[in-house]
PDB file of N, CA and C in Angstrom:
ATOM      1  N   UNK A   1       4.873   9.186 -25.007  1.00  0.00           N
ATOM      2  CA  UNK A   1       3.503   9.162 -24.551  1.00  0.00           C
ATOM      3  C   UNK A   1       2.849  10.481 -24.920  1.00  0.00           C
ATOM      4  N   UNK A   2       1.532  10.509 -25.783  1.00  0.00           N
ATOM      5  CA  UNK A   2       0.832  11.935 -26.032  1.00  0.00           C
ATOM      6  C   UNK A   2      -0.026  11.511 -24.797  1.00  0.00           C
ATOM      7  N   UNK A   3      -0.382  13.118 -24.593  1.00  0.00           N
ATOM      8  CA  UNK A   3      -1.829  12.991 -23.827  1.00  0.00           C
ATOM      9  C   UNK A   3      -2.421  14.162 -24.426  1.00  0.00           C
ATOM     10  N   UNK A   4      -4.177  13.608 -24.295  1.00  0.00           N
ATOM     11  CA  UNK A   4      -5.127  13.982 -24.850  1.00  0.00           C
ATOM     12  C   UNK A   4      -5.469  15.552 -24.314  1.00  0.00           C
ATOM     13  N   UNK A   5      -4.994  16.519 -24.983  1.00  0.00           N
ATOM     14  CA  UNK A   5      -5.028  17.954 -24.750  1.00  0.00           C
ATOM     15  C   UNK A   5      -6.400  18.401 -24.064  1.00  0.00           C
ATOM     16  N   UNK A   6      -7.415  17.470 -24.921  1.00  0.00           N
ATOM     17  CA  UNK A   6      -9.237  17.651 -25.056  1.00  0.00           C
ATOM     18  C   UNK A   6      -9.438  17.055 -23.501  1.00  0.00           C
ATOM     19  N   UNK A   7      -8.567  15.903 -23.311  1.00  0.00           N
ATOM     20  CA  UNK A   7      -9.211  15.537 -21.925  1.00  0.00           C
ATOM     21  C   UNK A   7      -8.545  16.166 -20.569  1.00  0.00           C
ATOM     22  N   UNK A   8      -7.727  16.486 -20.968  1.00  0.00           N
ATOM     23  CA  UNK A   8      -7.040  17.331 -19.924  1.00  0.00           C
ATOM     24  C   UNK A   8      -7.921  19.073 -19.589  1.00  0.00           C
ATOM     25  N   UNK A   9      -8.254  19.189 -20.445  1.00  0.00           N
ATOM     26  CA  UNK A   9      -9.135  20.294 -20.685  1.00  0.00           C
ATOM     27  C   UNK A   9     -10.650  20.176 -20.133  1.00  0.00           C
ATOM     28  N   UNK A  10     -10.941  18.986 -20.327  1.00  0.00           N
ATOM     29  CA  UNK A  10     -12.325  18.581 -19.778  1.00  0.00           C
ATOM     30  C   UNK A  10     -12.392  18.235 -17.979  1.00  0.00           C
ATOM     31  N   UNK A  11     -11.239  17.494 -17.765  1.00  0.00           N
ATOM     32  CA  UNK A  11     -10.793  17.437 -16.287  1.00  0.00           C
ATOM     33  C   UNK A  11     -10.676  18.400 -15.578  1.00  0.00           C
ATOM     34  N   UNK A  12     -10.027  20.060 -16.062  1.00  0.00           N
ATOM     35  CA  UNK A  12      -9.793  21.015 -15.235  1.00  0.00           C
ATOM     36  C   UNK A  12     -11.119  21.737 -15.123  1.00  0.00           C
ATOM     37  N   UNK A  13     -12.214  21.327 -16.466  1.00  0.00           N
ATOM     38  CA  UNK A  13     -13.130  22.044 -16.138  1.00  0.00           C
ATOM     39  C   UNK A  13     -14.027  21.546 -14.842  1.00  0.00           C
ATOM     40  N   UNK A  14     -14.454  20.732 -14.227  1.00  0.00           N
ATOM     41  CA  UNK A  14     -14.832  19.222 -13.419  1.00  0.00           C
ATOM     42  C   UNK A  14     -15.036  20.309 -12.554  1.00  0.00           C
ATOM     43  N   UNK A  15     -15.963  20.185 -11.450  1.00  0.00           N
ATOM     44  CA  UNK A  15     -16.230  20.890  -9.623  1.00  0.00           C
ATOM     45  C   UNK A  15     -14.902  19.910  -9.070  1.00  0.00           C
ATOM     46  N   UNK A  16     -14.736  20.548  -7.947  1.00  0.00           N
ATOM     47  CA  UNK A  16     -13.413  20.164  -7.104  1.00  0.00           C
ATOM     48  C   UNK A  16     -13.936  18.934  -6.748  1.00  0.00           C
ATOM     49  N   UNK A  17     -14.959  18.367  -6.697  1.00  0.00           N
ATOM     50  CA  UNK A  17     -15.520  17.096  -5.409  1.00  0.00           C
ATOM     51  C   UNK A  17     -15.302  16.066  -7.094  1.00  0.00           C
ATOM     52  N   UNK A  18     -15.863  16.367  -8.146  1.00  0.00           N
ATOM     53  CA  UNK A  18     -15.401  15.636  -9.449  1.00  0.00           C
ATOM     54  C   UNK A  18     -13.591  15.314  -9.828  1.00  0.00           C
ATOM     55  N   UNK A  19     -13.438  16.227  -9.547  1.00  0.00           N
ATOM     56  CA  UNK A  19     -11.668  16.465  -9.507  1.00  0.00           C
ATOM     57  C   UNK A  19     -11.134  15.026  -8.464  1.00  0.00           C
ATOM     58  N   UNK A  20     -11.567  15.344  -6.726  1.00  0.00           N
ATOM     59  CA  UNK A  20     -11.197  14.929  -5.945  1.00  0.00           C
ATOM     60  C   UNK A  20     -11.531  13.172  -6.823  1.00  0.00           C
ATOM     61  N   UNK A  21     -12.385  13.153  -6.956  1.00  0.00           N
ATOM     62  CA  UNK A  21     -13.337  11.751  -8.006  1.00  0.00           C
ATOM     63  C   UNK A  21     -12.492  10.942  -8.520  1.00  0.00           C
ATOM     64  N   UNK A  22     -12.181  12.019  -9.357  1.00  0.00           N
ATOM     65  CA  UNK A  22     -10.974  11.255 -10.853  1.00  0.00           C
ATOM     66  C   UNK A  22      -9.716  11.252 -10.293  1.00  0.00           C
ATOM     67  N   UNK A  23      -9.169  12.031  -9.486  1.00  0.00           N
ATOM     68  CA  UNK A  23      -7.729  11.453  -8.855  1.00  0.00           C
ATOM     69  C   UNK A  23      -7.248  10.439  -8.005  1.00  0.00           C
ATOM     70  N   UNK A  24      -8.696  10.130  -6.970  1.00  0.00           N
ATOM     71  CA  UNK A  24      -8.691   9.043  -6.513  1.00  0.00           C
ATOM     72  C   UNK A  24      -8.923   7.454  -7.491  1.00  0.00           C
ATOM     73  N   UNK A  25      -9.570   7.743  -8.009  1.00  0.00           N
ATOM     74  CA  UNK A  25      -9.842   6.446  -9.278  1.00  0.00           C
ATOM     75  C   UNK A  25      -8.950   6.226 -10.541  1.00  0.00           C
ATOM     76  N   UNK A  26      -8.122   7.058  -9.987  1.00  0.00           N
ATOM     77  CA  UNK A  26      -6.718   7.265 -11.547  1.00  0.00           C
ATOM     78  C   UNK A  26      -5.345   6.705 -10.123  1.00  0.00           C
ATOM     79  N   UNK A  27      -5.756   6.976  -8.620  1.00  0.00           N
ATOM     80  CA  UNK A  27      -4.599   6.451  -7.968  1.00  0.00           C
ATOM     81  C   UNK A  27      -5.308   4.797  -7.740  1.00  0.00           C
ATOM     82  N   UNK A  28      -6.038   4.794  -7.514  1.00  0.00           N
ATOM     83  CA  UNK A  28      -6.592   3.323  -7.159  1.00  0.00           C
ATOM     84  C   UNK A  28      -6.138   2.312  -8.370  1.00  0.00           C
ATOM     85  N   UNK A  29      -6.208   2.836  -9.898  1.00  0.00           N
ATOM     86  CA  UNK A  29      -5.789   2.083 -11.247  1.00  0.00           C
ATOM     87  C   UNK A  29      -4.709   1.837 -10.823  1.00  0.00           C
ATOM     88  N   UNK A  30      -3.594   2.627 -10.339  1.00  0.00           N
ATOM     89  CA  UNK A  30      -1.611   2.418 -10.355  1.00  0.00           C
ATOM     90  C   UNK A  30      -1.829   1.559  -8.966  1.00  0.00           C
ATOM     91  N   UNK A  31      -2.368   1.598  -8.078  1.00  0.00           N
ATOM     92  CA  UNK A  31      -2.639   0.850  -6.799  1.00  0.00           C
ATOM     93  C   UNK A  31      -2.602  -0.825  -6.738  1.00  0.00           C
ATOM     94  N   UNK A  32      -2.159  -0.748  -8.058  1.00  0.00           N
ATOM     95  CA  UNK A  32      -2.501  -2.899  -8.679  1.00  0.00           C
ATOM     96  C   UNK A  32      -1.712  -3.988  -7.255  1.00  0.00           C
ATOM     97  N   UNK A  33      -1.775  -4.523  -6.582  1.00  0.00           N
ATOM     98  CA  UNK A  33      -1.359  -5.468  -5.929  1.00  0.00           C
ATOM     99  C   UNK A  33      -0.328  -6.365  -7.053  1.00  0.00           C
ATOM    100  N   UNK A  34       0.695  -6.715  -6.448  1.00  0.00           N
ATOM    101  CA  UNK A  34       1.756  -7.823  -7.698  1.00  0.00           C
ATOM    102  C   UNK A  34       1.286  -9.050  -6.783  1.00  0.00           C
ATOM    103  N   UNK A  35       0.199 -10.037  -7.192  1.00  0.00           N
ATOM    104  CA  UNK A  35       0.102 -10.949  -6.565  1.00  0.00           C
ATOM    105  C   UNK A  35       1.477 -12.064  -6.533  1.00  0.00           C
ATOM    106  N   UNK A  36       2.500 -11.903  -7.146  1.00  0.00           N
ATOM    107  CA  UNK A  36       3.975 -12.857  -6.930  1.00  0.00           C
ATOM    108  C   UNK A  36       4.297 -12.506  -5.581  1.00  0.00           C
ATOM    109  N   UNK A  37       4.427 -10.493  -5.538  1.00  0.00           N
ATOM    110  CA  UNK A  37       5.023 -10.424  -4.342  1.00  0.00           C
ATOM    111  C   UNK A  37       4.240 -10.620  -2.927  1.00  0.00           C
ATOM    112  N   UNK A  38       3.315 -10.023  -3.412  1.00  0.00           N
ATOM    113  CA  UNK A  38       1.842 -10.775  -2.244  1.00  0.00           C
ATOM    114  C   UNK A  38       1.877 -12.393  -1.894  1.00  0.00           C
ATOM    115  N   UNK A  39       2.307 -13.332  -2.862  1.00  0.00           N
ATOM    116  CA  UNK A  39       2.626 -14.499  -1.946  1.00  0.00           C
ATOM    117  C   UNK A  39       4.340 -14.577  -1.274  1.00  0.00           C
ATOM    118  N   UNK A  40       4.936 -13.706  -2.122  1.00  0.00           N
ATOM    119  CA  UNK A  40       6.500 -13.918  -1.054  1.00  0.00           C
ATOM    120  C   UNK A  40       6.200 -13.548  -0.087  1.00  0.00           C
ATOM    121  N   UNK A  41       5.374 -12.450   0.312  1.00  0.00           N
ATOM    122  CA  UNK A  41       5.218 -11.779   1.602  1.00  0.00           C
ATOM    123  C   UNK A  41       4.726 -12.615   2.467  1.00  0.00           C
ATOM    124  N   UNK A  42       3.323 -13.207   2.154  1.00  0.00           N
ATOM    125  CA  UNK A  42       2.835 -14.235   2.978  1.00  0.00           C
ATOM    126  C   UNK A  42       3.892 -15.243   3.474  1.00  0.00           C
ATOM    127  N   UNK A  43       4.725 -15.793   2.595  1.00  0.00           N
ATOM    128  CA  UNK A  43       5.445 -17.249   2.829  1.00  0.00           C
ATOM    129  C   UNK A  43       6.554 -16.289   3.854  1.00  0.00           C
ATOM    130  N   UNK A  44       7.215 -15.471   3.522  1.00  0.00           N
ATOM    131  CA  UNK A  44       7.693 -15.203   5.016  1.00  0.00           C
ATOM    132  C   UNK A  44       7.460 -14.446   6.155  1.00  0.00           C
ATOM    133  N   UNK A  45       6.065 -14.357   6.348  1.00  0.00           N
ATOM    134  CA  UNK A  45       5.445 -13.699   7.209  1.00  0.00           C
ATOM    135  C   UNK A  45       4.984 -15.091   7.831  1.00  0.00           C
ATOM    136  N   UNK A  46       4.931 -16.186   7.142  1.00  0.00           N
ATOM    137  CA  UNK A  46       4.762 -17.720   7.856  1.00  0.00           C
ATOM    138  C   UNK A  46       5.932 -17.976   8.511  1.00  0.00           C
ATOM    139  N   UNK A  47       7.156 -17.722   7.740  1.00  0.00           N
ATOM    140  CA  UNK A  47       8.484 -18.822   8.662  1.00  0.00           C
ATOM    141  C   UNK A  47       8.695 -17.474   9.141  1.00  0.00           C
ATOM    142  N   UNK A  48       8.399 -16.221   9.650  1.00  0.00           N
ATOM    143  CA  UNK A  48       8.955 -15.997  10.701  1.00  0.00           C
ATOM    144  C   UNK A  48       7.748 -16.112  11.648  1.00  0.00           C
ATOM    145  N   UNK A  49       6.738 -15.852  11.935  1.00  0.00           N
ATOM    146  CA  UNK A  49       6.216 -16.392  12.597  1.00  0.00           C
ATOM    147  C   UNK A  49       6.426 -17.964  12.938  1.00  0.00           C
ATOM    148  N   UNK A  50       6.648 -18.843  12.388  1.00  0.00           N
ATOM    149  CA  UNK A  50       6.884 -20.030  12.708  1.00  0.00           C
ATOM    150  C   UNK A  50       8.265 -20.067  13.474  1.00  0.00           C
ATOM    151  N   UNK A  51       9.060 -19.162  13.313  1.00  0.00           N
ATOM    152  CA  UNK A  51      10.509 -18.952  13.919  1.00  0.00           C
ATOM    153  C   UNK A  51      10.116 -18.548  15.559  1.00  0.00           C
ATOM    154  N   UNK A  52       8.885 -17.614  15.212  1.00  0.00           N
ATOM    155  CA  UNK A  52       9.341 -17.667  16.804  1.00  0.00           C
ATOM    156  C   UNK A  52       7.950 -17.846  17.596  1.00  0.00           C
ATOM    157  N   UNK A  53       6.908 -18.774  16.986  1.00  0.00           N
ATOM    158  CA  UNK A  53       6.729 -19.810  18.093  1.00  0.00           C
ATOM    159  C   UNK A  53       7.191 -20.856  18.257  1.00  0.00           C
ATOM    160  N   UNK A  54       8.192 -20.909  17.499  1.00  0.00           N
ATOM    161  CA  UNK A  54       8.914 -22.562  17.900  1.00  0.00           C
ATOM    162  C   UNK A  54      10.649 -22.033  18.602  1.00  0.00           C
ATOM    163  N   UNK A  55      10.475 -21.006  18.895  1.00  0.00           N
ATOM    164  CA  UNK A  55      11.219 -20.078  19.811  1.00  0.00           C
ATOM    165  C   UNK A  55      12.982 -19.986  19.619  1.00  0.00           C
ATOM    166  N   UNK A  56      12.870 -20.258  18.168  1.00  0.00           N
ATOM    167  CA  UNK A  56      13.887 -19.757  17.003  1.00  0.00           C
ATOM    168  C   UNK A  56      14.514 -18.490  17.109  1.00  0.00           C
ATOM    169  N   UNK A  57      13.814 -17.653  17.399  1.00  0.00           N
ATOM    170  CA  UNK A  57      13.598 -16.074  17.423  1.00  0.00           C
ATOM    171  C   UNK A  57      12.955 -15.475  18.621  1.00  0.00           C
ATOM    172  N   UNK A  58      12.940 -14.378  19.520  1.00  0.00           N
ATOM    173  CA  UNK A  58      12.380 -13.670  20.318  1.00  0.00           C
ATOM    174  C   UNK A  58      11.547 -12.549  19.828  1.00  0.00           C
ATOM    175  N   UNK A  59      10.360 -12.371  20.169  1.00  0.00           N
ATOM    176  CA  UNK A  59      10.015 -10.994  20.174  1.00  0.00           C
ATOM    177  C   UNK A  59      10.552  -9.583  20.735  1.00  0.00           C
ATOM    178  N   UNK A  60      10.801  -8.644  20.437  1.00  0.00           N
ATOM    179  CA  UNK A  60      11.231  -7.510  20.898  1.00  0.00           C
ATOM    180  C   UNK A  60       9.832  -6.168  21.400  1.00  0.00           C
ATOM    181  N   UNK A  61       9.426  -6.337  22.794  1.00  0.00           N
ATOM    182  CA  UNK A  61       9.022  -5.240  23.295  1.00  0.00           C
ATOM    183  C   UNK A  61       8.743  -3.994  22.773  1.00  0.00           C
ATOM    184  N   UNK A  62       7.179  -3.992  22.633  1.00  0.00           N
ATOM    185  CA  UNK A  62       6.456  -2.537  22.078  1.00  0.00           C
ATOM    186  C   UNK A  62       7.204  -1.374  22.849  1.00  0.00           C
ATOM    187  N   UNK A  63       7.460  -1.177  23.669  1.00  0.00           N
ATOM    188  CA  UNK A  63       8.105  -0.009  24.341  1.00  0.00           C
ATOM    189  C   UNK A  63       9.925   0.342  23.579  1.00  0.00           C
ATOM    190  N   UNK A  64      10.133  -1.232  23.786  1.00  0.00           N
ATOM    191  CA  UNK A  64      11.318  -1.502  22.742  1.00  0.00           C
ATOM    192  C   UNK A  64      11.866  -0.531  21.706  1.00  0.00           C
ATOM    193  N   UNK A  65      10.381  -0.748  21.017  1.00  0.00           N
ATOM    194  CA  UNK A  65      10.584  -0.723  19.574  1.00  0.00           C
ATOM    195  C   UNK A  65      10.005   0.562  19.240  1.00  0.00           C
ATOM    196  N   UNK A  66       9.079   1.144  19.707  1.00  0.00           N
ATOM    197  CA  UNK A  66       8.564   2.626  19.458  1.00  0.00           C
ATOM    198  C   UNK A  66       9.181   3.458  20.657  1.00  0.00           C
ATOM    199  N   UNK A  67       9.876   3.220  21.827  1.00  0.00           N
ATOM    200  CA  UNK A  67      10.531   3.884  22.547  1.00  0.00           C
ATOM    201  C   UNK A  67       9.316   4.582  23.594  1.00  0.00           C
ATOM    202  N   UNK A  68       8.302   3.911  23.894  1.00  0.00           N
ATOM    203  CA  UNK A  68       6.950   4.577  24.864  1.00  0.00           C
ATOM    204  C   UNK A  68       6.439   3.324  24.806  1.00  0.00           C
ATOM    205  N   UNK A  69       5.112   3.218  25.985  1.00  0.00           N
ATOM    206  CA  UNK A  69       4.481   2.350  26.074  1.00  0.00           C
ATOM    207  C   UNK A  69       3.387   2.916  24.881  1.00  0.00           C
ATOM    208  N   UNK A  70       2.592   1.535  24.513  1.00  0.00           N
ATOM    209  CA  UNK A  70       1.363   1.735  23.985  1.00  0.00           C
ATOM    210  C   UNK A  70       0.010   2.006  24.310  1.00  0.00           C
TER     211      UNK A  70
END
């Protein structure tokens, strides 16, 4: 992979609030959603929810589980 010496050069010159600009919009590009795994997630975020209102499964207690009330 080259990178562009000229644009790297043009970036450092940028005000900090321009800087802050382009790093957020260069993390948001790598930020892509994998819509495959976005539906595995859904489909078992269904059967376990379906697990335990059909009382397959128990819930485990917020105090439980973070060790304090909420």
């Amino acid at each position: 992979m080259q990178i562009d010496n000229a644009l790297i050069d043009q970036a450092l010159k940028l005000k900090p609030q321009e800087k802050l600009l382009m790093v957020e919009l260069l993390m948001q590009s790598l930020d892509k959603p994998d819509e495959q795994i976005a539906e595995i997630w859904l489909q078992e975020a269904e059967r376990r929810l379906h697990a335990y209102q059909s009382g397959h499964c128990k819930g485990i207690p917020v105090e439980e589980v973070f060790g304090e009330p909420l």
